[in-house]
Protein backbone atom coordinates (compact mmCIF):
# COMPACT_ATOMS: atom_id res chain seq x y z
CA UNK A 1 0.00 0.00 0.00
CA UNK A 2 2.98 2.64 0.87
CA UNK A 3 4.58 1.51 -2.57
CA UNK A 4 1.08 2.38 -4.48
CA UNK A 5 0.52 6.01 -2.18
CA UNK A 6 4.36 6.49 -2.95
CA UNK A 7 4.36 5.52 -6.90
CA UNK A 8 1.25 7.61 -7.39
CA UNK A 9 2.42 11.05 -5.69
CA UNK A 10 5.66 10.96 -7.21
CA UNK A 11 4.21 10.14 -10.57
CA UNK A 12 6.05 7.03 -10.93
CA UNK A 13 3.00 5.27 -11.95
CA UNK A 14 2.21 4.62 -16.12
CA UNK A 15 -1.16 6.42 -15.29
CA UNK A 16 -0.12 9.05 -13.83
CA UNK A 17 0.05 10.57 -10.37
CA UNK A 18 -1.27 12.82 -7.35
CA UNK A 19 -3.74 14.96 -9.99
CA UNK A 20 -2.73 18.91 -10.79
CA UNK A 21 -7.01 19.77 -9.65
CA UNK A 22 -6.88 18.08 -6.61
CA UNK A 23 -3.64 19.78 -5.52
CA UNK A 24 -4.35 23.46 -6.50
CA UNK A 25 -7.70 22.84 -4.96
CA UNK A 26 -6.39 21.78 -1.49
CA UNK A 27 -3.69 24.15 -1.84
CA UNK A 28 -5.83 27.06 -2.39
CA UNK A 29 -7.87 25.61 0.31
CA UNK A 30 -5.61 25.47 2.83
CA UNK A 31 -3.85 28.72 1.88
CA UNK A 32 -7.26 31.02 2.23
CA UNK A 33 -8.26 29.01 5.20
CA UNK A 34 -4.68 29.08 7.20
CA UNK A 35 -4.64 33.19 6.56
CA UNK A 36 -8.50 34.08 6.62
CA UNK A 37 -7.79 32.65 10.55
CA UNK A 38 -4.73 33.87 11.23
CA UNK A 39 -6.77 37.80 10.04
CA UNK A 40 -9.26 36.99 11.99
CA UNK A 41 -7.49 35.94 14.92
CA UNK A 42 -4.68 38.09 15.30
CA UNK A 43 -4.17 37.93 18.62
CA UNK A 44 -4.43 33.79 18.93
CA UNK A 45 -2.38 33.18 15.73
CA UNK A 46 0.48 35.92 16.99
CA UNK A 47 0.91 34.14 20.72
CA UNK A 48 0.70 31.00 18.62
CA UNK A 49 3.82 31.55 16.29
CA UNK A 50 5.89 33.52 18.77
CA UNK A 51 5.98 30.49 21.29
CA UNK A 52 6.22 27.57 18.40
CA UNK A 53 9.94 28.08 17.92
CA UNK A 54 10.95 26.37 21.15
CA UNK A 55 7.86 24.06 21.37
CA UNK A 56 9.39 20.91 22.28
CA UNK A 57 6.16 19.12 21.51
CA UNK A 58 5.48 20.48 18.17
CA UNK A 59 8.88 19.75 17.20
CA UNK A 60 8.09 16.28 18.15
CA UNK A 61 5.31 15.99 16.15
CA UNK A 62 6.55 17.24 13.14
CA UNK A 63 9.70 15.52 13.24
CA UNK A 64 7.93 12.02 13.57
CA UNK A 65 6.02 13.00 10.57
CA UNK A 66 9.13 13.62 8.27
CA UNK A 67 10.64 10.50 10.07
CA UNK A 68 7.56 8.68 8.61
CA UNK A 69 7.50 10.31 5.07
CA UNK A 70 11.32 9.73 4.74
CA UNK A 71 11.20 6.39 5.57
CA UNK A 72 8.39 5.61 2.51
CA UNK A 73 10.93 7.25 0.38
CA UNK A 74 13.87 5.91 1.49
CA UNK A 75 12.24 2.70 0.87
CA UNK A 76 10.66 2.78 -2.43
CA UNK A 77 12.62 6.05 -4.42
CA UNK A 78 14.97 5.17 -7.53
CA UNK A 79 18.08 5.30 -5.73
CA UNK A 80 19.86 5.02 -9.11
CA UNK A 81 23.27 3.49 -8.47
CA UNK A 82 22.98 4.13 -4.74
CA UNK A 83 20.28 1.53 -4.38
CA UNK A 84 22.79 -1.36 -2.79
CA UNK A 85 23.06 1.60 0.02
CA UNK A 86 19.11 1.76 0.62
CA UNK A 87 19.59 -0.77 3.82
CA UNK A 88 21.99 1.27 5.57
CA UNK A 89 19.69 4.47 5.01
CA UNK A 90 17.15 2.91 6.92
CA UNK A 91 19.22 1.95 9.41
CA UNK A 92 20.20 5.40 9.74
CA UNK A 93 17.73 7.44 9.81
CA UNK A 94 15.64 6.20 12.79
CA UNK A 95 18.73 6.62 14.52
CA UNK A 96 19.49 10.18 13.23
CA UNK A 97 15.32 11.00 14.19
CA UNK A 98 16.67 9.61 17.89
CA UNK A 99 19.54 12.12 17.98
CA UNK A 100 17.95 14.77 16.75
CA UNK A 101 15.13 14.60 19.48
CA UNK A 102 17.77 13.98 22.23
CA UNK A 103 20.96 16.57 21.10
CA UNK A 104 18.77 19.12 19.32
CA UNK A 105 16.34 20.25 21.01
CA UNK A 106 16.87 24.25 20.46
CA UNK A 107 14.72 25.39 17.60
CA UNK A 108 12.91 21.63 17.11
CA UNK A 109 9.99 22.61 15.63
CA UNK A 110 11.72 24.84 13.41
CA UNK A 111 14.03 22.39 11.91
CA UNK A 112 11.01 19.96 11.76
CA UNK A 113 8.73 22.71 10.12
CA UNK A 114 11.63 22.80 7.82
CA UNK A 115 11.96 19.35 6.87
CA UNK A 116 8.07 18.88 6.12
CA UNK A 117 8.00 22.30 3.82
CA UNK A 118 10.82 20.20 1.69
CA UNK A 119 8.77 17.23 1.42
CA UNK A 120 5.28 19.00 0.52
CA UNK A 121 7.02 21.67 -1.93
CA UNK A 122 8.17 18.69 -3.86
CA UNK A 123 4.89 17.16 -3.73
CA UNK A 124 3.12 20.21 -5.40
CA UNK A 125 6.03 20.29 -7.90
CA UNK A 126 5.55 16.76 -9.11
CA UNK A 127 1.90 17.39 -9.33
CA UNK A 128 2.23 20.41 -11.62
CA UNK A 129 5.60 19.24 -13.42
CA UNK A 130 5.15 19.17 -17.12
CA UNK A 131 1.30 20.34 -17.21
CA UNK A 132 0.28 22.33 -19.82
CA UNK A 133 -2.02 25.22 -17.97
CA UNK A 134 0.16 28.49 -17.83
CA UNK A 135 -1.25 29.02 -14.52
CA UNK A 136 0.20 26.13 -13.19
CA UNK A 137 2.78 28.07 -12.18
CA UNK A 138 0.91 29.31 -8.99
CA UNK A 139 1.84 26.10 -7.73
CA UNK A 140 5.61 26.02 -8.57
CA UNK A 141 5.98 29.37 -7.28
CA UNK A 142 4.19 28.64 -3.77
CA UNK A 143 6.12 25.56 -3.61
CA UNK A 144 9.85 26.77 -3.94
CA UNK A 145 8.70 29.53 -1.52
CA UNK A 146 7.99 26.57 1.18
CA UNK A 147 11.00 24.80 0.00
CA UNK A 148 13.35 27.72 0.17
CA UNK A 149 11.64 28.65 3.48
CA UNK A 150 12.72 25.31 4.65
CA UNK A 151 16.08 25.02 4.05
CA UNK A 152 16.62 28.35 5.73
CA UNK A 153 14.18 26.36 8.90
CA UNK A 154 16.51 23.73 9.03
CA UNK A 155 19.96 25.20 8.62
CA UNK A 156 19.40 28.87 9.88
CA UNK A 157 15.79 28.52 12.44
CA UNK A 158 16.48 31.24 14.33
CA UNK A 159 15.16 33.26 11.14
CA UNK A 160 12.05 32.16 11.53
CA UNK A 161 11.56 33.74 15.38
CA UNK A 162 13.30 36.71 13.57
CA UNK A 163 10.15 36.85 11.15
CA UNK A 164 7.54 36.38 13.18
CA UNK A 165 8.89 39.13 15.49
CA UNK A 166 9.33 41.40 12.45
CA UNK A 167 5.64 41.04 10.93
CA UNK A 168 4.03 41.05 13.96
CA UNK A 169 5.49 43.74 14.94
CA UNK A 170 3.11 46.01 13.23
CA UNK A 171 -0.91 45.36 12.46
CA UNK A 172 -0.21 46.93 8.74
CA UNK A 173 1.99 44.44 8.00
CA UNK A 174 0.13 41.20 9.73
CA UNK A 175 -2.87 41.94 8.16
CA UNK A 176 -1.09 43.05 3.96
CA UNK A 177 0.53 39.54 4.65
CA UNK A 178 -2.72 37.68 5.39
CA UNK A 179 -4.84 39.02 2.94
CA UNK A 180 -2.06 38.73 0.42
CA UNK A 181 -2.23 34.81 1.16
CA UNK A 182 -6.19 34.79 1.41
CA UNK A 183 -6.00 36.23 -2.29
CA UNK A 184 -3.51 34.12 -3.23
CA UNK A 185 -5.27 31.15 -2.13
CA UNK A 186 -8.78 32.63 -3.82
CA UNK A 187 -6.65 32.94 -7.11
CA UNK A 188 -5.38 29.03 -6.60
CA UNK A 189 -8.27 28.09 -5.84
CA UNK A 190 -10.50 29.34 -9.07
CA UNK A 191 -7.38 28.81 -11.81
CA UNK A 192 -7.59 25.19 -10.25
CA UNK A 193 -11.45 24.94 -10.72
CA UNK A 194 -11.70 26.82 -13.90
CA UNK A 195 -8.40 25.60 -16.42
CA UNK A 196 -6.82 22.75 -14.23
């Protein structure tokens, strides 16, 4: 069953994969839901992101769910000629999730918000790789912004307290960057309806 869910959202199957629709349509959900909340619950959403940086226990959560999604990979992804290494991968990366939760606990969630970004971003991409619609490219462009937010997560997380404090430091700028995602999200949402 992991083969199939893996084969089919990394397009490896002959039919095809994880569908362009679907994607821009959960995306776009997602993306007006997660910022209509966070504009109408300033307050709630702020306290929120200012204390997630050092939250031990959504680091943990997060990090278990990478461990899980690297582990299908690791498994079933063309390793090319790397594939007699595959065994010692597995081996290795339980024990790396163990380390991680034991030596690194400063900035956890970060690095853990950072690792899932890298593996959704490249799920969007495969689903809008090679499609013919123009406006595909809301998805590309949505996804590298997750994957280049992170890589900065995992290697640099302190950037992340660093932004929070900087657009919450001012209702103008909470609110532009809410709405900006709420219409960005709208604009998903109806190119993904309409001409996906």
């Amino acid at each position: 069953m992991l083969h199939e869910l893996h084969d089919w959202v990394y397009h490896y199957e002959p039919a095809g994969g994880i569908p362009l629709k679907g994607t821009g349509i959960v995306v776009g959900i997602l993306l007006v839901i997660s910022h209509l909340w966070a504009y109408l619950n300033r307050e709630k959403t702020q306290a929120f992101l200012r204390a997630f940086p050092r939250n031990y226990f959504w680091g943990v959560i997060l990090l278990t769910a990478a461990l899980a999604w690297s582990m299908v990979c690791m498994s079933y992804m063309d390793m090319g000629e790397f594939h007699t290494l595959r065994d010692n991968f597995l081996y290795l990366i339980p024990v790396a999730y163990v380390l991680v939760l034991v030596f690194v606990k400063e900035f956890l969630a970060v690095r853990a918000l950072g690792c899932v970004l890298l593996y959704v971003g490249g799920i969007v991409l495969q689903a809008a790789f090679m499609q013919p619609p123009v406006s595909r490219l809301l998805l590309p462009i949505v996804a590298y912004a997750w994957i280049i937010a992170g890589l900065y997560f995992v290697g640099m997380p302190y950037l992340m307290r660093d932004g929070v404090n900087w657009i919450t430091a001012t209702t103008s700028r909470w609110n532009l960057a809410a709405v900006g995602g709420v219409a960005y999200g709208v604009i998903t949402l109806v190119a993904a309806l309409l001409w996906w």
